[in-house]
C-alpha atoms as a PDB file:
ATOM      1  CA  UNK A   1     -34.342 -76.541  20.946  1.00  0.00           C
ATOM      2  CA  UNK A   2     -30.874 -76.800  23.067  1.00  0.00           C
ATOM      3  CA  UNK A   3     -27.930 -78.033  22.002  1.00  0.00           C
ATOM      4  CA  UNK A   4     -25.571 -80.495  23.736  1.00  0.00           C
ATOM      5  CA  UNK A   5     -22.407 -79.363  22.241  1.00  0.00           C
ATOM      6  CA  UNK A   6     -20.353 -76.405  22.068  1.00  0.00           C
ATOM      7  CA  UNK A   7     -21.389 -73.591  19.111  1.00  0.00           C
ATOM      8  CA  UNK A   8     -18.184 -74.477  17.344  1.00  0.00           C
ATOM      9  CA  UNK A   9     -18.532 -78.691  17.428  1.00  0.00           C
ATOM     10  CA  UNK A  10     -22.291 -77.800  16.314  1.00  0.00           C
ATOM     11  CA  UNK A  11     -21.215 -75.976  13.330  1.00  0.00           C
ATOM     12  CA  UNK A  12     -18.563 -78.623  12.516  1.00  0.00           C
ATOM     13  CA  UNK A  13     -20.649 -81.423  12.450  1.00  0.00           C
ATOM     14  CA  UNK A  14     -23.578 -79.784  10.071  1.00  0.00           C
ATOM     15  CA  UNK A  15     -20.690 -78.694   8.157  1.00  0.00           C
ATOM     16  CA  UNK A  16     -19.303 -82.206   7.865  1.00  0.00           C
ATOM     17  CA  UNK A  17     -22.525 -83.825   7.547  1.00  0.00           C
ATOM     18  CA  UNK A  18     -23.301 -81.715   4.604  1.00  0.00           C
ATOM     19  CA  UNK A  19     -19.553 -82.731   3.255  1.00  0.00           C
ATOM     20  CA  UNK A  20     -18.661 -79.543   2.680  1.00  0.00           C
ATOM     21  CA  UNK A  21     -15.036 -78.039   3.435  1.00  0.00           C
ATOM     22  CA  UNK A  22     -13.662 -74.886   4.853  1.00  0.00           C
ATOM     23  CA  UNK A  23     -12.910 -73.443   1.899  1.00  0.00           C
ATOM     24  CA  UNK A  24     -16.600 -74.218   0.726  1.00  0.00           C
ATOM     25  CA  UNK A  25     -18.065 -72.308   3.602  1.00  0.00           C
ATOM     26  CA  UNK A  26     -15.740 -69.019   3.324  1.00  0.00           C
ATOM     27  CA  UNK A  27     -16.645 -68.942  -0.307  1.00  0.00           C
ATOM     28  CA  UNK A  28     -20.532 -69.048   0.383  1.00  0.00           C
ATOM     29  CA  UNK A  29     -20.238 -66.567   3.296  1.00  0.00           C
ATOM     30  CA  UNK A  30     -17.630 -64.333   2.557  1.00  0.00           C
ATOM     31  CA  UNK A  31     -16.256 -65.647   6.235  1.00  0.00           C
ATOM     32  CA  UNK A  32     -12.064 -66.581   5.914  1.00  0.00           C
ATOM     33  CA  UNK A  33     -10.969 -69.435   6.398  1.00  0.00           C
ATOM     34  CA  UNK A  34      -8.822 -68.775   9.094  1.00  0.00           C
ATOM     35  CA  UNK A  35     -11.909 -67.427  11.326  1.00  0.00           C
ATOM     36  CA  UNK A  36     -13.996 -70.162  10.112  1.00  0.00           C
ATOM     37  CA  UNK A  37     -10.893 -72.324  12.348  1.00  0.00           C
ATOM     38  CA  UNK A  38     -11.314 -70.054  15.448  1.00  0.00           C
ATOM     39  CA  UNK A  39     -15.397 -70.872  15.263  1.00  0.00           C
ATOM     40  CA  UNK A  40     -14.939 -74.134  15.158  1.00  0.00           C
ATOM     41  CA  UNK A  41     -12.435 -74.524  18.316  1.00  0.00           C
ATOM     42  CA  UNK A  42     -14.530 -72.061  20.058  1.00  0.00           C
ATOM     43  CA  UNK A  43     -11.555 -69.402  20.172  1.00  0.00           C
ATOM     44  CA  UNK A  44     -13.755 -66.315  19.511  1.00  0.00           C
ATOM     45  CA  UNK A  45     -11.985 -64.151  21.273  1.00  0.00           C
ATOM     46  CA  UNK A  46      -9.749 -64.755  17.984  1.00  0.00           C
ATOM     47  CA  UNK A  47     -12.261 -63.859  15.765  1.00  0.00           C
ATOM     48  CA  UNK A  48     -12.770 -60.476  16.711  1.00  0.00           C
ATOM     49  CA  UNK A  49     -15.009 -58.137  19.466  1.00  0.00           C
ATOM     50  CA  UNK A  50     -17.993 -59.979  20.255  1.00  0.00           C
ATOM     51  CA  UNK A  51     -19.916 -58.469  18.189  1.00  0.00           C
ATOM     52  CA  UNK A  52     -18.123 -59.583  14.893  1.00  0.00           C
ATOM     53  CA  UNK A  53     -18.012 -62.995  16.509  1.00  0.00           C
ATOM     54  CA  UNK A  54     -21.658 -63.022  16.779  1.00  0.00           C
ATOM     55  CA  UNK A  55     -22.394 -62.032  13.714  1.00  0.00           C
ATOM     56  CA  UNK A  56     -20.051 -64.731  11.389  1.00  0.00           C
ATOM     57  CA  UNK A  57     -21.964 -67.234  13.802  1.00  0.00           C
ATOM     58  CA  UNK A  58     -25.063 -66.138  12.991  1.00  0.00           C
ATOM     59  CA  UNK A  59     -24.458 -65.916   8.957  1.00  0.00           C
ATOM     60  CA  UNK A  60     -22.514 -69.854   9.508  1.00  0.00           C
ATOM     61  CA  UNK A  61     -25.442 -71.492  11.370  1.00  0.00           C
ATOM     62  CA  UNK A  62     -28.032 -69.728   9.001  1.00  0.00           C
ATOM     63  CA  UNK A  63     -26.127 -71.615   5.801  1.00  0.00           C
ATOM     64  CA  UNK A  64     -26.042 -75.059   7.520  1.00  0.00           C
ATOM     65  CA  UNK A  65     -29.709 -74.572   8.741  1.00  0.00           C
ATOM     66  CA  UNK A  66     -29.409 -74.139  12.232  1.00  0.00           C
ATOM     67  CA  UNK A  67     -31.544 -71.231  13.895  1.00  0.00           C
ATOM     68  CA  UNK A  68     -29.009 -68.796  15.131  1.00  0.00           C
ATOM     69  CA  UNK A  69     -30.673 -67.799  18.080  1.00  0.00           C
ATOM     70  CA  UNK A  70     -30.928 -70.990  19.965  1.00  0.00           C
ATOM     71  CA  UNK A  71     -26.913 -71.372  19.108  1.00  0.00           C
ATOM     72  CA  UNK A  72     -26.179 -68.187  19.945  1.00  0.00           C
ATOM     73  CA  UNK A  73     -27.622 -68.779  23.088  1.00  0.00           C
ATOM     74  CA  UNK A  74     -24.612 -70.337  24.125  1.00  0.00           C
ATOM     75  CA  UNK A  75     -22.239 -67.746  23.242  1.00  0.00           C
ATOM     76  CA  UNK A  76     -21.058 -66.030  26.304  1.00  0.00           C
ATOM     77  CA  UNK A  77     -19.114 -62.104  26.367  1.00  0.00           C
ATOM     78  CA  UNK A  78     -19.947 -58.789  26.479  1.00  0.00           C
ATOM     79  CA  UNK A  79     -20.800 -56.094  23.562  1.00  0.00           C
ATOM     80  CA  UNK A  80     -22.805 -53.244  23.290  1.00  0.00           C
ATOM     81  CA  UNK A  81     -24.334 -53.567  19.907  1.00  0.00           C
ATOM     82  CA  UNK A  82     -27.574 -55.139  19.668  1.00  0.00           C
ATOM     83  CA  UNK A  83     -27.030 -59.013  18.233  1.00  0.00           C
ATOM     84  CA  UNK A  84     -29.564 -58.512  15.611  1.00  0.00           C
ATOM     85  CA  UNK A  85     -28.363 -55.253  14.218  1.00  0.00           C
ATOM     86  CA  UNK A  86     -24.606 -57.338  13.433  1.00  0.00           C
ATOM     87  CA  UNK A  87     -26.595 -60.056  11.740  1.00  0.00           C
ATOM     88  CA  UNK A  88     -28.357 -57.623   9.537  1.00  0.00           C
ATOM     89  CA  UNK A  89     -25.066 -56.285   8.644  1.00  0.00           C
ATOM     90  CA  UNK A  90     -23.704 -59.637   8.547  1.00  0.00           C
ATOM     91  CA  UNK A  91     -26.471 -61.453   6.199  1.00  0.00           C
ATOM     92  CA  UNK A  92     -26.510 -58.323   3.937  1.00  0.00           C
ATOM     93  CA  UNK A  93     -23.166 -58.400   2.867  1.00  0.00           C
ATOM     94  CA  UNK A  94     -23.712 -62.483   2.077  1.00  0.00           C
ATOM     95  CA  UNK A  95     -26.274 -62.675  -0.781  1.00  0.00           C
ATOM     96  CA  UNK A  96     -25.188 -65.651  -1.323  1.00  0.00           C
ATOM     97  CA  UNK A  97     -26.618 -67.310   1.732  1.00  0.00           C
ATOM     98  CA  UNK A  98     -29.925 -68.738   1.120  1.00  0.00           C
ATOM     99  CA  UNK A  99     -32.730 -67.450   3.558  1.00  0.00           C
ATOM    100  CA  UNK A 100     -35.912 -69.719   2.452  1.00  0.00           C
ATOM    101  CA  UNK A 101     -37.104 -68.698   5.807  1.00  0.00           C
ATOM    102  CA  UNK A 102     -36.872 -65.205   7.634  1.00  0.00           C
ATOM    103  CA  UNK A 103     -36.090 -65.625  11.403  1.00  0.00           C
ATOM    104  CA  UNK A 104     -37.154 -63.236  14.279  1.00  0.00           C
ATOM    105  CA  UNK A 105     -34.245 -60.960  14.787  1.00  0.00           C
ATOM    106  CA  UNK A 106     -35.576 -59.873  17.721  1.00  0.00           C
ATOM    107  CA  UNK A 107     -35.360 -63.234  19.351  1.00  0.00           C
ATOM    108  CA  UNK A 108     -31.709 -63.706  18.469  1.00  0.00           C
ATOM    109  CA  UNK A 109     -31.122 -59.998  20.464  1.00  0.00           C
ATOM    110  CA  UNK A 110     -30.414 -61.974  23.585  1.00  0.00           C
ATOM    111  CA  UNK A 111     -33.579 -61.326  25.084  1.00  0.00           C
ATOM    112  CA  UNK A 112     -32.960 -58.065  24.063  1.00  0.00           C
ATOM    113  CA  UNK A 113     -29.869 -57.577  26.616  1.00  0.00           C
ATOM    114  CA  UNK A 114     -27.542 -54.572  26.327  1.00  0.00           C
ATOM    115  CA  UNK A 115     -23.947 -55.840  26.097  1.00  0.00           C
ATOM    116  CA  UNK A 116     -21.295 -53.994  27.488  1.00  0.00           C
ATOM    117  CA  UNK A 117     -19.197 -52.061  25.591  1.00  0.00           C
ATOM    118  CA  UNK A 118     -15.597 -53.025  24.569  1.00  0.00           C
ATOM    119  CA  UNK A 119     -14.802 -50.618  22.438  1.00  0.00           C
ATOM    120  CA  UNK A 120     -14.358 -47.987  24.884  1.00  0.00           C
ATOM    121  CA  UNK A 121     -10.935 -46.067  24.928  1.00  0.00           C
ATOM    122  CA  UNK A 122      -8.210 -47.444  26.583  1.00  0.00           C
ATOM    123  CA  UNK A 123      -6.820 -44.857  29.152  1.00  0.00           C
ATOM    124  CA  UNK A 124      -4.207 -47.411  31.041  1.00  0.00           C
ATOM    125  CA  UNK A 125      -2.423 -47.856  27.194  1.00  0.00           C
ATOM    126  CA  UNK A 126      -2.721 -44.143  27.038  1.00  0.00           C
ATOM    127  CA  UNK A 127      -1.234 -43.409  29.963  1.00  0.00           C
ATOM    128  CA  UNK A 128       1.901 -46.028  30.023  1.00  0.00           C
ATOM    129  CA  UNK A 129       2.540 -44.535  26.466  1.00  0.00           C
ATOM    130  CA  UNK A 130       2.559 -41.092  27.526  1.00  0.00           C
ATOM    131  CA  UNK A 131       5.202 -41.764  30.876  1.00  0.00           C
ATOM    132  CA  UNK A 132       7.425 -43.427  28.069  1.00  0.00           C
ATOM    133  CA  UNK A 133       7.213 -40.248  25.747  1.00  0.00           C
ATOM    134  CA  UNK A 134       8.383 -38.731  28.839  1.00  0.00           C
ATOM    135  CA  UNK A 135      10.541 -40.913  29.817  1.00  0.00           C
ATOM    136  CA  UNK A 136      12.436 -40.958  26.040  1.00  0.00           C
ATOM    137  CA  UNK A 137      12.667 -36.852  26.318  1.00  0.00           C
ATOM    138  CA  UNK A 138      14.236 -36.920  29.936  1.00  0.00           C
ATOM    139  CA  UNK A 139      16.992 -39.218  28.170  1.00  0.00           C
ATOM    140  CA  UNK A 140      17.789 -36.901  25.342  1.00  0.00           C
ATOM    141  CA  UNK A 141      17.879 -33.875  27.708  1.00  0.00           C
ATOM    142  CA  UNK A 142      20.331 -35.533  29.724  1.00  0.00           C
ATOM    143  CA  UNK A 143      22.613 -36.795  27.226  1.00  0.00           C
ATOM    144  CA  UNK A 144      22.326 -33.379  25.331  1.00  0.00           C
ATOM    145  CA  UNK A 145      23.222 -32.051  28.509  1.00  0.00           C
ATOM    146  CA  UNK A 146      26.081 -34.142  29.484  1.00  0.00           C
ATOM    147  CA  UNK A 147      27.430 -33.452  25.315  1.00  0.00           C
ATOM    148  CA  UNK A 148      27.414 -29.808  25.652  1.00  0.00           C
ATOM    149  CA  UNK A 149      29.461 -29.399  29.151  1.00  0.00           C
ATOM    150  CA  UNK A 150      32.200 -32.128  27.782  1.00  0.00           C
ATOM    151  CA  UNK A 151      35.152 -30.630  27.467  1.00  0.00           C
ATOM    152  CA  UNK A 152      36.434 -30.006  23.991  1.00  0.00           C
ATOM    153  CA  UNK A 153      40.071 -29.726  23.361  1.00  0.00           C
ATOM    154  CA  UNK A 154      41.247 -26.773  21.741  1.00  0.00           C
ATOM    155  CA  UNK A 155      42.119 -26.733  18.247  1.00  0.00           C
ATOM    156  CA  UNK A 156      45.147 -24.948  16.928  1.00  0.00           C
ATOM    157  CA  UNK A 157      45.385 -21.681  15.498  1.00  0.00           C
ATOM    158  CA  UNK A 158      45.002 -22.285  11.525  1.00  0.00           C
ATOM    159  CA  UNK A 159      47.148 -19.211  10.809  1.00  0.00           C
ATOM    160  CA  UNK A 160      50.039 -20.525  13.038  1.00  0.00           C
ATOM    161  CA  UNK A 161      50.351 -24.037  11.068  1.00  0.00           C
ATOM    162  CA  UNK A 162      50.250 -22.225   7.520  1.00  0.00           C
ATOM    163  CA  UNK A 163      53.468 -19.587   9.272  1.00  0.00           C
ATOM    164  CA  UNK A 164      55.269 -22.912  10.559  1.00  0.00           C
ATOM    165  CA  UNK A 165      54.857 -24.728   7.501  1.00  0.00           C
ATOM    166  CA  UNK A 166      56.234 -21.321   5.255  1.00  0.00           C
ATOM    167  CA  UNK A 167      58.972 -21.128   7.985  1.00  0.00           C
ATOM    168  CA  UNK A 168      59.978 -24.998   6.860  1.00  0.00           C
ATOM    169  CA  UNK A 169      59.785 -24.116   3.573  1.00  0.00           C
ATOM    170  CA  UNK A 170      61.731 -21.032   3.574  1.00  0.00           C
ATOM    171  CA  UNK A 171      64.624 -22.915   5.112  1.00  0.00           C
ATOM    172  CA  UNK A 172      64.189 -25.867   2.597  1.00  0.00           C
ATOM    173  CA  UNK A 173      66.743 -25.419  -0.070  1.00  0.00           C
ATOM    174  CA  UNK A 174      64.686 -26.033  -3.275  1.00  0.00           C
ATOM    175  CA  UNK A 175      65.619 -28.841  -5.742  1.00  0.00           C
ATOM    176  CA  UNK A 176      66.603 -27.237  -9.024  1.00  0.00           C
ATOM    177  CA  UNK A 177      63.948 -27.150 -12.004  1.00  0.00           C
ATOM    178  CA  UNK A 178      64.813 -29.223 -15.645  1.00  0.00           C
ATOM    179  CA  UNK A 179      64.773 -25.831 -17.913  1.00  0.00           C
ATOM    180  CA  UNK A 180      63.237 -26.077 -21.845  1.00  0.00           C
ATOM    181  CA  UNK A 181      66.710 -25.193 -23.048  1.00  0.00           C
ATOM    182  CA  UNK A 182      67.612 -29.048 -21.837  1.00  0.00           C
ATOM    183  CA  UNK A 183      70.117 -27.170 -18.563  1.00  0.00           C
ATOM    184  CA  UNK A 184      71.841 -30.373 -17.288  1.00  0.00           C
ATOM    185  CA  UNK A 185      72.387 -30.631 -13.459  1.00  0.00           C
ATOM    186  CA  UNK A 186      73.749 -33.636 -11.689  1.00  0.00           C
ATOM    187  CA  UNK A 187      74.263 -32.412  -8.364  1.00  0.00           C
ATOM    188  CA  UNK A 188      74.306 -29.824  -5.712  1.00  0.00           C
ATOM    189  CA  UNK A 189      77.449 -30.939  -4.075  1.00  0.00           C
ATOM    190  CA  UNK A 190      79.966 -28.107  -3.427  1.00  0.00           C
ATOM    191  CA  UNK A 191      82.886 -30.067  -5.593  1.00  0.00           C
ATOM    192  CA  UNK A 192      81.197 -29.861  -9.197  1.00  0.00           C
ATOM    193  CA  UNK A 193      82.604 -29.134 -12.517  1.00  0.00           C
ATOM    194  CA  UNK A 194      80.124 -26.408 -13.535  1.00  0.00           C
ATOM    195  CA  UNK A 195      80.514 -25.796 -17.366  1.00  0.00           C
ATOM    196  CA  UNK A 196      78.780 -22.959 -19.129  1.00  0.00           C
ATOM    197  CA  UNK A 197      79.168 -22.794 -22.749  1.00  0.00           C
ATOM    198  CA  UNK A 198      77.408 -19.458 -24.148  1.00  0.00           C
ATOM    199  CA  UNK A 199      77.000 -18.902 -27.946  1.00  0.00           C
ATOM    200  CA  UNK A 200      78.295 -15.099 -28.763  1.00  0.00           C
ATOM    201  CA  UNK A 201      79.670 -15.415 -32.460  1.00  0.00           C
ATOM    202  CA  UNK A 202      77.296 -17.935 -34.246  1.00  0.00           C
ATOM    203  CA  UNK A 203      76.404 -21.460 -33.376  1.00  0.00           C
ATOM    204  CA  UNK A 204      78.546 -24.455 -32.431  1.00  0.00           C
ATOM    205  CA  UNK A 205      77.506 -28.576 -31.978  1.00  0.00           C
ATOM    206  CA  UNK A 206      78.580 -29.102 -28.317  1.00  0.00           C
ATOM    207  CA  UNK A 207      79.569 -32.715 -27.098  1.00  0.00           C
ATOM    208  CA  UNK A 208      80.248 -33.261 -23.306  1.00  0.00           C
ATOM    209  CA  UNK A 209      80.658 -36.615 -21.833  1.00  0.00           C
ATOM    210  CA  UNK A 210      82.440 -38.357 -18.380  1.00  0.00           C
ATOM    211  CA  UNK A 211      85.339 -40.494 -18.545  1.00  0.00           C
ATOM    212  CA  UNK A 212      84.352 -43.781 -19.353  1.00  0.00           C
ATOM    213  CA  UNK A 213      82.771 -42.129 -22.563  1.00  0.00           C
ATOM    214  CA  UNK A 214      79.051 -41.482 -21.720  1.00  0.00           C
ATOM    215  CA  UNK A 215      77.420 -39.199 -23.545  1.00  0.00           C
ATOM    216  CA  UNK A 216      76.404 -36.148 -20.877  1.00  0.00           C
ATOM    217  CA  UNK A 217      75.164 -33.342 -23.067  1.00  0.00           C
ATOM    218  CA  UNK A 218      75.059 -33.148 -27.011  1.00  0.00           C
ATOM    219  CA  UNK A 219      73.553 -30.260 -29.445  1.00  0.00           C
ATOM    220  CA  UNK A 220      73.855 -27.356 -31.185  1.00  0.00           C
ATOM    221  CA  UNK A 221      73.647 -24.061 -29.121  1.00  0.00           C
ATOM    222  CA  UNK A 222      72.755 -21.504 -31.482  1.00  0.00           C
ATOM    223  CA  UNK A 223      74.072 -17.491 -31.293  1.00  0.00           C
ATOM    224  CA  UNK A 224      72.394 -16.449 -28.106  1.00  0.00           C
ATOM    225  CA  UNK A 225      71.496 -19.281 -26.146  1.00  0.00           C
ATOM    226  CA  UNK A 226      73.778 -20.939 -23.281  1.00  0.00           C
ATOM    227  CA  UNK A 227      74.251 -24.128 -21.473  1.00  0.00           C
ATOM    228  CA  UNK A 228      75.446 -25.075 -18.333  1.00  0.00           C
ATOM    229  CA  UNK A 229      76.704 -28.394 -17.908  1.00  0.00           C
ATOM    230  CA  UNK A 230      77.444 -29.690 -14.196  1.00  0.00           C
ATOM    231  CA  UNK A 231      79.099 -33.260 -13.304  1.00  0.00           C
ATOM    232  CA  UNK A 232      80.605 -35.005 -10.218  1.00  0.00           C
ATOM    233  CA  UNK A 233      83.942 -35.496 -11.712  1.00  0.00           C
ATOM    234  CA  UNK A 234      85.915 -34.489 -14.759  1.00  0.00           C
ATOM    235  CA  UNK A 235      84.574 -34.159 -18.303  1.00  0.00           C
ATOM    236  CA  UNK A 236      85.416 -34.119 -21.805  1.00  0.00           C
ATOM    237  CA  UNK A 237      84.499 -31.147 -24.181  1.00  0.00           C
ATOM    238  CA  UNK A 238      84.225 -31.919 -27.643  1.00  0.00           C
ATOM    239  CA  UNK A 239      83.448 -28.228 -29.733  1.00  0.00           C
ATOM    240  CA  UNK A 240      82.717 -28.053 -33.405  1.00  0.00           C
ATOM    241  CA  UNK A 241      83.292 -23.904 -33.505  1.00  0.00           C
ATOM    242  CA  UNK A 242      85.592 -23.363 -30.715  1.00  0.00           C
ATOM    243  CA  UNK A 243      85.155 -19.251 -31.963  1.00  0.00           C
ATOM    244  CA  UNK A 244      81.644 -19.288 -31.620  1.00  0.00           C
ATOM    245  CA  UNK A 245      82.002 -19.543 -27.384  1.00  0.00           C
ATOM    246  CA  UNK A 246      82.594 -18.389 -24.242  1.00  0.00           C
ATOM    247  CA  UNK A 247      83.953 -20.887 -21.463  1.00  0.00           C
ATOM    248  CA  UNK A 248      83.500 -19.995 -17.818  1.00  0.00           C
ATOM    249  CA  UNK A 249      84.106 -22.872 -14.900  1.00  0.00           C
ATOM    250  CA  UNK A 250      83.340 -22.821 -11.797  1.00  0.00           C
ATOM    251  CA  UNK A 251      82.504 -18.897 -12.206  1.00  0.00           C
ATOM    252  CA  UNK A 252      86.273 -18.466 -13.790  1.00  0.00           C
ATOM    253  CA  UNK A 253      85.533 -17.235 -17.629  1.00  0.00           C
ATOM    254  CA  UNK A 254      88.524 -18.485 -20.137  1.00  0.00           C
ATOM    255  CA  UNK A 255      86.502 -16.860 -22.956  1.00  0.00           C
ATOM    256  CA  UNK A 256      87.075 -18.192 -26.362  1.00  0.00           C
ATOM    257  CA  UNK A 257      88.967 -21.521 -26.472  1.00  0.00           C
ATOM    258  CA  UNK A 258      89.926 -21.808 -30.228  1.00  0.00           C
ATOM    259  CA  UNK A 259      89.128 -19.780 -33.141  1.00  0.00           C
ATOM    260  CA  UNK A 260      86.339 -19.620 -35.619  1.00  0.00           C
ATOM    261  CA  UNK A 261      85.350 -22.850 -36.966  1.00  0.00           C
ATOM    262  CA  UNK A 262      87.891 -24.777 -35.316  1.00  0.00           C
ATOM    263  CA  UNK A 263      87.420 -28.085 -33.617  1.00  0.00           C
ATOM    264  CA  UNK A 264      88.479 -28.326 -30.016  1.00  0.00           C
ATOM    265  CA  UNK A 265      88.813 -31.047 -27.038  1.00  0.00           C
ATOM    266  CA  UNK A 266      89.269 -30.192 -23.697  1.00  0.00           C
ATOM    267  CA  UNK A 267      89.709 -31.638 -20.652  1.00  0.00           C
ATOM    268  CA  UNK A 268      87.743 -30.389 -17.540  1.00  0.00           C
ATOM    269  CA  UNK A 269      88.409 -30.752 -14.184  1.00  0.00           C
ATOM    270  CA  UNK A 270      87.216 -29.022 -11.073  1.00  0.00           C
ATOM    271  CA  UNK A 271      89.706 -25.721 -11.515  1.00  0.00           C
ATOM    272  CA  UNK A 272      91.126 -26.671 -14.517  1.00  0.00           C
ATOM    273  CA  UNK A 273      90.340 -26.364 -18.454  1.00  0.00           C
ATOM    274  CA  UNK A 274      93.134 -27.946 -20.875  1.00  0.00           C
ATOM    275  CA  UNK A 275      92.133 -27.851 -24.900  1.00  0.00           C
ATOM    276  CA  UNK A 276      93.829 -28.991 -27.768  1.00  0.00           C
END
């Protein structure tokens, strides 16, 4: 018999007749859902080559009772596999399709036409891909190219900037270093009362402070050890064993500036030292 409608609006209608849903028919042939949709709206070329197309046609019409090869009579494309080896294929991976009645595979072949074959391989893609592989590596030649003749500028001699930066140095004066003996220096002005005290006969508790009374340098400087004391202005010396040291100033040595155990103050100015 001949049908009046399209494959797809065939197929709907025995599908809604039956009241059955999409979902119903992808469960019962293992078709999706989504290519169920193309069937319907006759879109096969969305559903695959022909010959998958065929086939989920074939297993579709078979559950809704409709002989496949008078539907698939209307189904027009090309394919080279024979339309009843895809429904083999097709109904034996659908158990679940009911076949009360066998039908002549050999009738649904298409009269047994040869279909074309789509499958074949696709020299035009083939070829456009290869002139853009080409096309890619004459780039990065070029640009390689162009990178390696750019002039680079020349970079200084590493040696030279270490010499400069020892010739800076060198003529740096260096910043004088805070001793572990507690040396005291305020300044490296040329006009500074430089005071060393050095302990040659026993110990002596050293006070040394500026005018207004600040407290400069105070300890004990034991047989041995030395101090140098260094201020902007004058200073006052406060000495518990005046015997016990040696006074230089300013590189001049006064030596001794009382006897042993006695307490002296002095007053210290750039060139001068006056005790009592």
């Amino acid at each position: 018999m001949g049908f009046d409608m399209s494959i797809g609006q065939v197929l709907r209608d025995a599908r809604i007749a039956r009241g059955l849903s999409l979902e119903d028919v992808a469960d019962k042939t293992k078709v999706r859902v989504t290519l169920l949709k193309y069937i319907e709206a006759d879109e096969f070329e969305k559903v695959g080559a022909p010959t998958y197309a065929r086939g989920h046609i074939a297993v579709y019409a078979k559950l809704m009772d409709i002989d496949p090869t008078e539907l698939l009579k209307g189904f027009v494309s090309t394919g080279d596999t024979p339309l009843d080896k895809v429904v083999n294929q097709s109904l034996s991976s659908n158990p679940e399709v009911a076949l009360d009645n066998e039908f002549d595979l050999e009738k649904v072949s298409l009269n047994s036409r040869e279909i074309k074959t789509t499958s074949g391989f696709n020299w035009t893609s083939l070829m456009v891909t290869a002139l853009a592989l080409v096309l890619v590596v004459g780039i990065y030649s070029f640009v390689t190219r162009v990178n390696q003749d750019a002039v680079v500028p020349p970079i200084a001699d590493v040696s030279e900037v270490f010499e400069e930066e020892e010739n800076v140095a060198a003529t740096t004066p260096a910043r004088p270093a805070n001793e572990a003996e507690e040396n005291l220096t305020a300044s490296t002005a040329d006009d500074l009362v430089l005071l060393v005290l050095e302990a040659t006969d026993g110990a002596s508790w050293v006070r040394v402070s500026d005018l207004d009374d600040e407290t400069i340098f105070e300890a004990t400087i034991r047989q041995g050890e030395s101090q140098t004391i260094s201020n902007l202005e004058e200073v006052r010396l406060l000495v518990g064993n005046a015997g016990a040291l040696n006074v230089s100033l300013n590189g001049q040595v006064f030596g001794k500036i009382g006897g042993s155990g006695e307490v002296k103050r002095c007053s210290v100015t750039f060139t001068t030292l006056e005790c009592n």
